[in-house]
C-alpha atoms as a PDB file:
ATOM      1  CA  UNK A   1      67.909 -23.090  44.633  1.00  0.00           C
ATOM      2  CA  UNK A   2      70.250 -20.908  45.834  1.00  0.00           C
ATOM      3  CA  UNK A   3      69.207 -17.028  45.140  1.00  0.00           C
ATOM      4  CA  UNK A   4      72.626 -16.173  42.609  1.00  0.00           C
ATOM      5  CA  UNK A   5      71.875 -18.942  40.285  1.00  0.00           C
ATOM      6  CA  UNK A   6      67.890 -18.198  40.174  1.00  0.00           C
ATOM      7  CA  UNK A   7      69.382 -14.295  39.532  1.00  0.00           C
ATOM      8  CA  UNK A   8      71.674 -15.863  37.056  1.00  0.00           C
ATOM      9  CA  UNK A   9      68.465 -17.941  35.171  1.00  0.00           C
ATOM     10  CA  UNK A  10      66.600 -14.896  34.836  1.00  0.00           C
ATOM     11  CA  UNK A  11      68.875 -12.767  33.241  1.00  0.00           C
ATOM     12  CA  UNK A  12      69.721 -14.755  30.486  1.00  0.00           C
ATOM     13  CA  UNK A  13      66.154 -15.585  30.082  1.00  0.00           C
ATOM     14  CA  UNK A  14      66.345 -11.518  29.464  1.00  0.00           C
ATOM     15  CA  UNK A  15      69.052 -11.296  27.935  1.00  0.00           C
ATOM     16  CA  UNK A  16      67.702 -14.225  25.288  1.00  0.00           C
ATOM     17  CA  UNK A  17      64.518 -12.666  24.640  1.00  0.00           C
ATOM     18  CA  UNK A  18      66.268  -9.191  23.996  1.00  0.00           C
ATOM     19  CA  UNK A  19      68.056 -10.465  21.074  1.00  0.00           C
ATOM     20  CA  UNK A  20      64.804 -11.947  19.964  1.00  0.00           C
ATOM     21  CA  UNK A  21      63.061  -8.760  19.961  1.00  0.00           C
ATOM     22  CA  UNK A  22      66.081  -6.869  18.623  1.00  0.00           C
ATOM     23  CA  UNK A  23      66.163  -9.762  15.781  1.00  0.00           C
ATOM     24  CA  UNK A  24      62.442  -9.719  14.612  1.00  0.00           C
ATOM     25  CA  UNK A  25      62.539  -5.392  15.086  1.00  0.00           C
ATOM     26  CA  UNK A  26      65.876  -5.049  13.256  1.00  0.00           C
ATOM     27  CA  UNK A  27      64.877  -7.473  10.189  1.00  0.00           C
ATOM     28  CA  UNK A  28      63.366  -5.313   8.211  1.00  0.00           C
ATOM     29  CA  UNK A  29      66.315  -3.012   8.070  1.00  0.00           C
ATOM     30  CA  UNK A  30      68.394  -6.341   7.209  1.00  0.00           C
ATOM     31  CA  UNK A  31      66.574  -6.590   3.886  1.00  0.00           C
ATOM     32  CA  UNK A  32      68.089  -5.995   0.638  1.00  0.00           C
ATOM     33  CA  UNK A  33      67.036  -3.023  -1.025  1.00  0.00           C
ATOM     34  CA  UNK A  34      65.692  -3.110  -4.551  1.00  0.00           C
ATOM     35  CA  UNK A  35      64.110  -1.100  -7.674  1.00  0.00           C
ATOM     36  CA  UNK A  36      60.816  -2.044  -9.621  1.00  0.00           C
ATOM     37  CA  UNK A  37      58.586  -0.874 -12.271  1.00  0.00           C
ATOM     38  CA  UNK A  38      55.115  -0.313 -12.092  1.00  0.00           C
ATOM     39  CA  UNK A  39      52.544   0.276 -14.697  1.00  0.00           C
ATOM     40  CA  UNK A  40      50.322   3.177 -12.876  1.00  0.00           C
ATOM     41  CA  UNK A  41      46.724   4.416 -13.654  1.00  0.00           C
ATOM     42  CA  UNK A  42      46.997   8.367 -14.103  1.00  0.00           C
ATOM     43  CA  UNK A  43      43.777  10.282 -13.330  1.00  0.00           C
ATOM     44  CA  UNK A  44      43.576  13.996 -13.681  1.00  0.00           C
ATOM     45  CA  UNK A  45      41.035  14.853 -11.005  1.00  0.00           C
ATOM     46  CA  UNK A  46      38.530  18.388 -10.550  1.00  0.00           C
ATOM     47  CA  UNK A  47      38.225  19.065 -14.232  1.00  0.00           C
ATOM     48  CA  UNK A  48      36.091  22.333 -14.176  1.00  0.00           C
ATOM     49  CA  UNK A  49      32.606  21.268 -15.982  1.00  0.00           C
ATOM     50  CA  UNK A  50      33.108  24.081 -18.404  1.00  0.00           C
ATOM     51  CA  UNK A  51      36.159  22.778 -20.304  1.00  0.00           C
ATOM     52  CA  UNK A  52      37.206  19.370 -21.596  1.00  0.00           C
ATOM     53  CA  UNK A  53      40.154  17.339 -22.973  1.00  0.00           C
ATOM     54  CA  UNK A  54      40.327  16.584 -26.757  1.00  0.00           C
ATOM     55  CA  UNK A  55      43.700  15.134 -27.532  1.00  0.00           C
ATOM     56  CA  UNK A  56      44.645  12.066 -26.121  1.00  0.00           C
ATOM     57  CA  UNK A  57      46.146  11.548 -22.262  1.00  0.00           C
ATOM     58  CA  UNK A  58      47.663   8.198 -21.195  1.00  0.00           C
ATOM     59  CA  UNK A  59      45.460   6.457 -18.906  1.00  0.00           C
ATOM     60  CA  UNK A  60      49.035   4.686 -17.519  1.00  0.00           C
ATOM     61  CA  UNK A  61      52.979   6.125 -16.753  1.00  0.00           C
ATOM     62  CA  UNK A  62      55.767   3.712 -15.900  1.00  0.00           C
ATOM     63  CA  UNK A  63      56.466   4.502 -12.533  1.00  0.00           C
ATOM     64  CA  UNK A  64      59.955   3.296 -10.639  1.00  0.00           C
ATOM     65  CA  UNK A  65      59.878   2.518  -7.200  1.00  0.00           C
ATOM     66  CA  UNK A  66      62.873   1.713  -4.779  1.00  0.00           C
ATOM     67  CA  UNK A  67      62.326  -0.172  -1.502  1.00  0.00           C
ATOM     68  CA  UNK A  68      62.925  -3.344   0.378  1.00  0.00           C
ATOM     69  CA  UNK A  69      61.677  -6.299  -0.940  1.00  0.00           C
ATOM     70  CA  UNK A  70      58.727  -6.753   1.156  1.00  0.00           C
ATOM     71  CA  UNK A  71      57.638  -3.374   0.622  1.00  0.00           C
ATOM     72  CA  UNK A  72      57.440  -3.318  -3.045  1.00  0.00           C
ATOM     73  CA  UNK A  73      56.121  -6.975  -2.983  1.00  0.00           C
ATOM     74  CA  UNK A  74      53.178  -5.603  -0.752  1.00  0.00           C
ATOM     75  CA  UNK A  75      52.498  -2.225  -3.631  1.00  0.00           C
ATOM     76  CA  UNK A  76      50.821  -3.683  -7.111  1.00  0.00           C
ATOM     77  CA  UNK A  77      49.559  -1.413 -10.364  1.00  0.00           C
ATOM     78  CA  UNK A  78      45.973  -1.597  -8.546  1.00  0.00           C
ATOM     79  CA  UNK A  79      46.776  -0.382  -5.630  1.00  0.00           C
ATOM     80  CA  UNK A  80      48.742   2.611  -7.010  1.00  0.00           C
ATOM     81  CA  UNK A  81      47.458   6.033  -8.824  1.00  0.00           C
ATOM     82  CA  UNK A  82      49.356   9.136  -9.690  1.00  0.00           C
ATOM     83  CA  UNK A  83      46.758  12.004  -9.662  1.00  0.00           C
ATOM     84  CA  UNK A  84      47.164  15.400 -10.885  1.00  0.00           C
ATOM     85  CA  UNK A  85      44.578  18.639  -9.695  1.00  0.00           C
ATOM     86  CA  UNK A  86      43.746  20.232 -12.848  1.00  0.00           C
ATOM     87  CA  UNK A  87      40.870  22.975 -11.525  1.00  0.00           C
ATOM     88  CA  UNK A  88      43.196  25.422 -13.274  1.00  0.00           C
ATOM     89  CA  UNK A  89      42.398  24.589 -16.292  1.00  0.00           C
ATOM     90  CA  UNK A  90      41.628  26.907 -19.177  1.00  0.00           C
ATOM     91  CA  UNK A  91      40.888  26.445 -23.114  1.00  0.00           C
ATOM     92  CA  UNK A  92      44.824  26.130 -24.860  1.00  0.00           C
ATOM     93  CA  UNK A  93      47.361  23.857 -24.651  1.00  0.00           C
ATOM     94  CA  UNK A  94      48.365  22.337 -21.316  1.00  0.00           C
ATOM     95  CA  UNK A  95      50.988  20.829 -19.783  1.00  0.00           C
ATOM     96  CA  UNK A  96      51.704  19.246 -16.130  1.00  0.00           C
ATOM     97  CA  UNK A  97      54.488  17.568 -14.716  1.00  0.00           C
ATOM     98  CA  UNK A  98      54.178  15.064 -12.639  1.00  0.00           C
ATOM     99  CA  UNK A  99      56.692  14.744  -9.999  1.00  0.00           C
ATOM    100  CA  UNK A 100      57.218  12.096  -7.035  1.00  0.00           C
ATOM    101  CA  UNK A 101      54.702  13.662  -4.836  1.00  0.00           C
ATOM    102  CA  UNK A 102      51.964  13.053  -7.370  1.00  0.00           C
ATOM    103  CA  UNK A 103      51.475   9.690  -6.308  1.00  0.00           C
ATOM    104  CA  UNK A 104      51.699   8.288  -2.683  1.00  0.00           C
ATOM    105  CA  UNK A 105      53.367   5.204  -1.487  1.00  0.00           C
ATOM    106  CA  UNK A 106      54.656   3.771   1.930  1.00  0.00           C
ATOM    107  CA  UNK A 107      57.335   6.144   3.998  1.00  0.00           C
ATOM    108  CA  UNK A 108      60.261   3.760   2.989  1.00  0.00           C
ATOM    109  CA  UNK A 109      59.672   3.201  -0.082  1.00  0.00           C
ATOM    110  CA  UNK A 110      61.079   6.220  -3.039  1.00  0.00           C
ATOM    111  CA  UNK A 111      60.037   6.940  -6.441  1.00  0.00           C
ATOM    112  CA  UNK A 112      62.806   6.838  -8.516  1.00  0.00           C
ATOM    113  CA  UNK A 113      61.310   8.098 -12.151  1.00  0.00           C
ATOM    114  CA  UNK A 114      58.046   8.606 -13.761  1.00  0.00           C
ATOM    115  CA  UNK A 115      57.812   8.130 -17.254  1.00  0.00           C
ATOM    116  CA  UNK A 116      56.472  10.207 -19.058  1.00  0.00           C
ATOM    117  CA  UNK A 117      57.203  13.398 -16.220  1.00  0.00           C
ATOM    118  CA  UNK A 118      55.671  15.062 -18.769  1.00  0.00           C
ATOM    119  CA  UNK A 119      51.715  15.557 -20.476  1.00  0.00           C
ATOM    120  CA  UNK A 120      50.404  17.974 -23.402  1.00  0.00           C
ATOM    121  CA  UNK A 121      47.058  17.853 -23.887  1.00  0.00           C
ATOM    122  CA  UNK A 122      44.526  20.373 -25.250  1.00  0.00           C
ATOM    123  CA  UNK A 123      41.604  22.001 -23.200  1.00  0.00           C
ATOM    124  CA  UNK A 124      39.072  23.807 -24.907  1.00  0.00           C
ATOM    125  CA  UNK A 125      35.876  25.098 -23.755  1.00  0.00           C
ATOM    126  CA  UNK A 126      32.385  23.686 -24.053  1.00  0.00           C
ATOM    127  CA  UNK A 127      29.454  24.723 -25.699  1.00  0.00           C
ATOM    128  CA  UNK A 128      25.663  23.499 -26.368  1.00  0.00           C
ATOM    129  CA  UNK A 129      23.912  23.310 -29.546  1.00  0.00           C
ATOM    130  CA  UNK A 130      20.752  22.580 -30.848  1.00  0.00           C
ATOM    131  CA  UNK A 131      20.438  20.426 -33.693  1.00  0.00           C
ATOM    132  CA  UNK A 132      18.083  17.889 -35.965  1.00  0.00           C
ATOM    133  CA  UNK A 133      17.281  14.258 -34.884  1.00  0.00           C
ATOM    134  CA  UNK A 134      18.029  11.759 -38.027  1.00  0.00           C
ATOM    135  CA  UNK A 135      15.789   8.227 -37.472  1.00  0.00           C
ATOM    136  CA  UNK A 136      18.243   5.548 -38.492  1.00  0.00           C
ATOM    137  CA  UNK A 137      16.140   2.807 -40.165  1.00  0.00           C
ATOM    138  CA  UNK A 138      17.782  -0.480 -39.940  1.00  0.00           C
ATOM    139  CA  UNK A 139      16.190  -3.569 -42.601  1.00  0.00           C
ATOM    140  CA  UNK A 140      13.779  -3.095 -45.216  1.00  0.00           C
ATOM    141  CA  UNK A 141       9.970  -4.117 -44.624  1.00  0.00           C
ATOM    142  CA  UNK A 142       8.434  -7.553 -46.622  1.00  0.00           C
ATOM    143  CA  UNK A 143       7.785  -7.063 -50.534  1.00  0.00           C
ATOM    144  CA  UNK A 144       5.056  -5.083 -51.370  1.00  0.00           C
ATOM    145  CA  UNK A 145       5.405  -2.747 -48.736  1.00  0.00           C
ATOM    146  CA  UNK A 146       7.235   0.638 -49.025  1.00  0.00           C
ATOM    147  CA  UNK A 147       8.748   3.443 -46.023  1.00  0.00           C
ATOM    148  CA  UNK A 148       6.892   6.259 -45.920  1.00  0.00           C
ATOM    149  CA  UNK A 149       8.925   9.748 -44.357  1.00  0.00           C
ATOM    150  CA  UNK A 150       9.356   9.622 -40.607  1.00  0.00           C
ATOM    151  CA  UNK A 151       8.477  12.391 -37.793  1.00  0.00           C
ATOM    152  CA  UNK A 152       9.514  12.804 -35.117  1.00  0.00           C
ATOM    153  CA  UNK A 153       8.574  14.096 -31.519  1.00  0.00           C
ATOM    154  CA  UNK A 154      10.695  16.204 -30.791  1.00  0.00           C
ATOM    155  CA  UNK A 155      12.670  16.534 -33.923  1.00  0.00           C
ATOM    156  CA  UNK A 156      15.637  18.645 -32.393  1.00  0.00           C
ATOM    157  CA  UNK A 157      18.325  18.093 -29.513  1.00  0.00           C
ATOM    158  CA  UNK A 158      20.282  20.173 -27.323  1.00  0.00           C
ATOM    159  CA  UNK A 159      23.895  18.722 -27.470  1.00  0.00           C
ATOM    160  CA  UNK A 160      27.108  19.706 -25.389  1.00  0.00           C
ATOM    161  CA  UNK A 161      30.993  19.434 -27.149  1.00  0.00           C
ATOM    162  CA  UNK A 162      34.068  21.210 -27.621  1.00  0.00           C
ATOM    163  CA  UNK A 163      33.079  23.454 -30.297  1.00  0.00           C
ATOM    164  CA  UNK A 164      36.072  21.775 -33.097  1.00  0.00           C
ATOM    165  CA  UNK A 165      33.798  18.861 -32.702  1.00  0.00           C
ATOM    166  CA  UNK A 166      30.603  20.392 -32.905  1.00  0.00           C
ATOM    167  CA  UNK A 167      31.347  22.116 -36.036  1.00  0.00           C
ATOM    168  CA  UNK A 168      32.305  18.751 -37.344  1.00  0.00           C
ATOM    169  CA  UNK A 169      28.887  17.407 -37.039  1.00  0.00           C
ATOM    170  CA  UNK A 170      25.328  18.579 -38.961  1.00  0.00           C
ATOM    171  CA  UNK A 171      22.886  15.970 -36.877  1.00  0.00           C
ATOM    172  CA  UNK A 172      22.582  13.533 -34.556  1.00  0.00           C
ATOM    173  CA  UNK A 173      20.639  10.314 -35.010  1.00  0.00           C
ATOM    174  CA  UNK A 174      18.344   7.683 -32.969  1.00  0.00           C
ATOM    175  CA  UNK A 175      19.536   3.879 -32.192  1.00  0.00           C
ATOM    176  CA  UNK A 176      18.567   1.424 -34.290  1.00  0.00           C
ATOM    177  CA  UNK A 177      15.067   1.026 -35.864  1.00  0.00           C
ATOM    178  CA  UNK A 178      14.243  -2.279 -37.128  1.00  0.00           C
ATOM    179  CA  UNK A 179      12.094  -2.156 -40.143  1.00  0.00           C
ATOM    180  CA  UNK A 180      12.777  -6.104 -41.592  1.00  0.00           C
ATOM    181  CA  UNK A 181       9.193  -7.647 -41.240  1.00  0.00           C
ATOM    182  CA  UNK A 182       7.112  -4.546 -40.620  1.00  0.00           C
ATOM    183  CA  UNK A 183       3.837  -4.353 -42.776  1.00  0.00           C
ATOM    184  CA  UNK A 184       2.076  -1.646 -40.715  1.00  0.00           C
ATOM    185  CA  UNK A 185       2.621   2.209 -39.412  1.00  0.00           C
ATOM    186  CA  UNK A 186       4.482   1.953 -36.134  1.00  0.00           C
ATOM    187  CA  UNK A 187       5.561   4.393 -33.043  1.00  0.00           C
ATOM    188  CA  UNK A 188       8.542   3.694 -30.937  1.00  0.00           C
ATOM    189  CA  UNK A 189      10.525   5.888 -28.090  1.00  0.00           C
ATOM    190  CA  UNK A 190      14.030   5.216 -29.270  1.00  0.00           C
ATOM    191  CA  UNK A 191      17.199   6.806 -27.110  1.00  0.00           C
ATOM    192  CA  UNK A 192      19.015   9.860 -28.766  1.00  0.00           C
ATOM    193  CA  UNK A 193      22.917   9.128 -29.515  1.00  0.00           C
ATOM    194  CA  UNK A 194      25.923  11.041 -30.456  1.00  0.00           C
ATOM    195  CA  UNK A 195      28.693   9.316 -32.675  1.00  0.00           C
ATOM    196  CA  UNK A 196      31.257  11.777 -31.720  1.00  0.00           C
ATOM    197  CA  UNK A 197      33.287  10.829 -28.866  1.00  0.00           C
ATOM    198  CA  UNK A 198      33.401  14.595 -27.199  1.00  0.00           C
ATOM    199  CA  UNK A 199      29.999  15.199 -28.376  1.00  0.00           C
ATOM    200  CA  UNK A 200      27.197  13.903 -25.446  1.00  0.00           C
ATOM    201  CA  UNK A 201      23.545  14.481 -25.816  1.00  0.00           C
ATOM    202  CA  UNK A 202      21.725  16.967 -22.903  1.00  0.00           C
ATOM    203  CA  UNK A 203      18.068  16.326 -23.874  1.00  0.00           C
ATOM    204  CA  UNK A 204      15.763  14.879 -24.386  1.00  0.00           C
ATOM    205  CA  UNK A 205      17.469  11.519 -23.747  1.00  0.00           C
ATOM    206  CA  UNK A 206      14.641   9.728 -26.177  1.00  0.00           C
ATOM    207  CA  UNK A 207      12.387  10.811 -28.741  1.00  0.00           C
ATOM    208  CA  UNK A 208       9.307   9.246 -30.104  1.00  0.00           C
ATOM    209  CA  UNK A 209       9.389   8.467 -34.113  1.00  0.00           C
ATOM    210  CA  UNK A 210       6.193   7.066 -36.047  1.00  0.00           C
ATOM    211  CA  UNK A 211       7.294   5.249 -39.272  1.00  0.00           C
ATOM    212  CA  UNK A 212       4.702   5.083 -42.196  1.00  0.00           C
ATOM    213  CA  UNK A 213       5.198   1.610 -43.426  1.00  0.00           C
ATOM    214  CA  UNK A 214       2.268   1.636 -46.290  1.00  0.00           C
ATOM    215  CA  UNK A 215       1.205  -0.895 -49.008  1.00  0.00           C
ATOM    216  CA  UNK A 216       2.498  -0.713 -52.388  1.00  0.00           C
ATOM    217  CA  UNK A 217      -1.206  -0.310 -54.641  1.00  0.00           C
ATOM    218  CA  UNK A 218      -0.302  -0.885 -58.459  1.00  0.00           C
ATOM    219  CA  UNK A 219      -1.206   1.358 -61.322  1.00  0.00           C
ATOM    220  CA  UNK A 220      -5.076   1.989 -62.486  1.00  0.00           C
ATOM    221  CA  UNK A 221      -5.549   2.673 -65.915  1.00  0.00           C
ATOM    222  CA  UNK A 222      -8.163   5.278 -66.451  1.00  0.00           C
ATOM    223  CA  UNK A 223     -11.867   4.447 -67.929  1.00  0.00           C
ATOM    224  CA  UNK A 224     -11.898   4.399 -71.557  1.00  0.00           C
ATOM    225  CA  UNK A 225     -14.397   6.615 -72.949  1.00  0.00           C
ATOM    226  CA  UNK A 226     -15.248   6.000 -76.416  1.00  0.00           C
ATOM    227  CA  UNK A 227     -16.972   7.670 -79.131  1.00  0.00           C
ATOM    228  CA  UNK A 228     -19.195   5.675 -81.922  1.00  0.00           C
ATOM    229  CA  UNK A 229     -19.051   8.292 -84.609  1.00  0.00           C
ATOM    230  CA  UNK A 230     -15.071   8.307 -84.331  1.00  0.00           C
ATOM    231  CA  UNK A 231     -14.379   4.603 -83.752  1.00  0.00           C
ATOM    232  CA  UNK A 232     -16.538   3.883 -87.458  1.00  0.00           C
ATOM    233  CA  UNK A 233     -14.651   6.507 -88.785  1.00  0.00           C
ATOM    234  CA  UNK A 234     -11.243   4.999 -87.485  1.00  0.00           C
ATOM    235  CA  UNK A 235     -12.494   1.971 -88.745  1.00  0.00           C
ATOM    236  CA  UNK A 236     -12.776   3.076 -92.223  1.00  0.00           C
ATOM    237  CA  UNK A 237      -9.397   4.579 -91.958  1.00  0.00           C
ATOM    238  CA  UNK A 238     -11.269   8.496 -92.313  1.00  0.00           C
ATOM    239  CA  UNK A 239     -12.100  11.369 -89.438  1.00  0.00           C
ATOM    240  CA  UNK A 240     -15.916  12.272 -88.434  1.00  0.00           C
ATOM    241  CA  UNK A 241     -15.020  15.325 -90.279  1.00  0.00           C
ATOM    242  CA  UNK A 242     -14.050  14.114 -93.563  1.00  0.00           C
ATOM    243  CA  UNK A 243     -16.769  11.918 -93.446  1.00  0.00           C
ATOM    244  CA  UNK A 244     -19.508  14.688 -93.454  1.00  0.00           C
ATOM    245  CA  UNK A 245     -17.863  16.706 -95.950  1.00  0.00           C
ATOM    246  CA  UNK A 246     -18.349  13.869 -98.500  1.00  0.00           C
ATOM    247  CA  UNK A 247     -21.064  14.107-101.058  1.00  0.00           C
ATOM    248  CA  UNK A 248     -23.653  11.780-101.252  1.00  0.00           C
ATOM    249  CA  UNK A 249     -23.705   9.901-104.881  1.00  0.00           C
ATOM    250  CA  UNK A 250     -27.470  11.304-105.092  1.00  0.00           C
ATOM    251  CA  UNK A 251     -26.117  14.797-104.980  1.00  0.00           C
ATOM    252  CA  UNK A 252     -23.337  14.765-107.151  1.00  0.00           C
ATOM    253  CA  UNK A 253     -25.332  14.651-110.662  1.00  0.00           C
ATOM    254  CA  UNK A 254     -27.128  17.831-109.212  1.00  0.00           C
ATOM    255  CA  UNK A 255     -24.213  20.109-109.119  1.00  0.00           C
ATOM    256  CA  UNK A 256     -23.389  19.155-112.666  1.00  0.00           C
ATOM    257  CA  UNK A 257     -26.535  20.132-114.012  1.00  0.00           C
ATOM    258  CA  UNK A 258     -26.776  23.778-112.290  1.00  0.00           C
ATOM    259  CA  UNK A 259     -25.293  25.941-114.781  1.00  0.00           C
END
């Protein structure tokens, strides 16, 4: 083969596999562009311990992307977050705007809206209280058998809440007891609960209540005492007293014959 044409073979090979590489590089760029909505988790991240939310945030903002198709194909609500740093926070009301650089997505692709670009929640402080321990007694025992008064060990526990919820609440109570088809005193460790949502229990984490479950016993008349004397004199429808003050039949001519 004469050394022109070989010359001439390899440069189109070139040439060929340049506008290859050019086509699968440049493809990308070729793709329509489009816009799409995402449902996105919002997390609110270094919450100082000392303060806490009490009005409702939305766990999820619509957020709305624009991108090539492959791109937003490749993003999904999972694999998104918009976070916000909220180590500034103080008891009041908040607010914080979230803007496009709250949540991160590929180089290409923009974030055209977040709705809501705006939160309001409150922040208040928190505090710790101490307060009583209320057994809750679930079922009654068999027939014949009564619930005596519980105790407790402890009887108190330390609690931690916002104090607008604290002052909403007088005790705080034990899980479930079940008392259906007990006939005898009983001790059980039973786990500590709070029913307010804000409200979370420090210690102790358990306590141990003894139930008195007792025997019904039913009513003793008392021993009869009786008395001869009386029960004649009942008998004959007079008192013991009466009875001696009567005179004899013997006696009674005698008084009429003292002058």
């Amino acid at each position: 083969m004469r050394p022109w044409v070989a010359n001439t073979i390899l440069k189109l090979v070139a040439l060929f596999l340049a506008i290859v590489l050019w086509w699968v590089v440049s493809a990308p760029r070729r793709e329509g562009m489009s816009e799409r909505a995402f449902s996105v988790p919002l997390s609110l991240i270094a919450i100082p311990r000392t303060v806490v939310i009490t009005t409702p945030v939305p766990t999820n903002v619509s957020v709305r992307l624009r991108g090539r198709n492959s791109d937003l194909r490749a993003l999904s609500s999972q694999t998104l977050e918009v976070t916000r740093e909220m180590s500034w926070a103080v008891p009041g009301e908040a607010v914080i705007t979230l803007s496009p650089q709250s949540i991160a997505v590929p180089p290409d692709v923009e974030v055209v809206s977040i709705e809501p670009n705006k939160v309001k929640f409150r922040v208040e402080a928190l505090r710790q209280w101490s307060l009583p321990i209320r057994p809750f007694l679930a079922g009654q025992p068999p027939a014949g058998y009564f619930v005596g008064d519980p105790t407790l060990e402890p009887a108190r526990a330390l609690v931690s809440g916002p104090e607008s919820q604290l002052n909403k609440i007088r005790e705080v109570a034990t899980e479930r007891i079940i008392m259906t088809g007990r006939t005898e005193t009983f001790i059980q460790d039973v786990p500590v609960v709070s029913d307010s949502p804000h409200v979370r229990v420090v210690s102790p984490l358990t306590t141990q209540v003894t139930v008195p479950v007792i025997a019904e016993v039913g009513p003793t008349l008392p021993a009869a005492t009786t008395d001869s004397s009386s029960t004649t004199a009942d008998a004959a429808g007079t008192s013991p007293a009466t009875t001696s003050q009567e005179a004899s039949p013997e006696e009674e001519p005698r008084k009429r014959e003292k002058p």
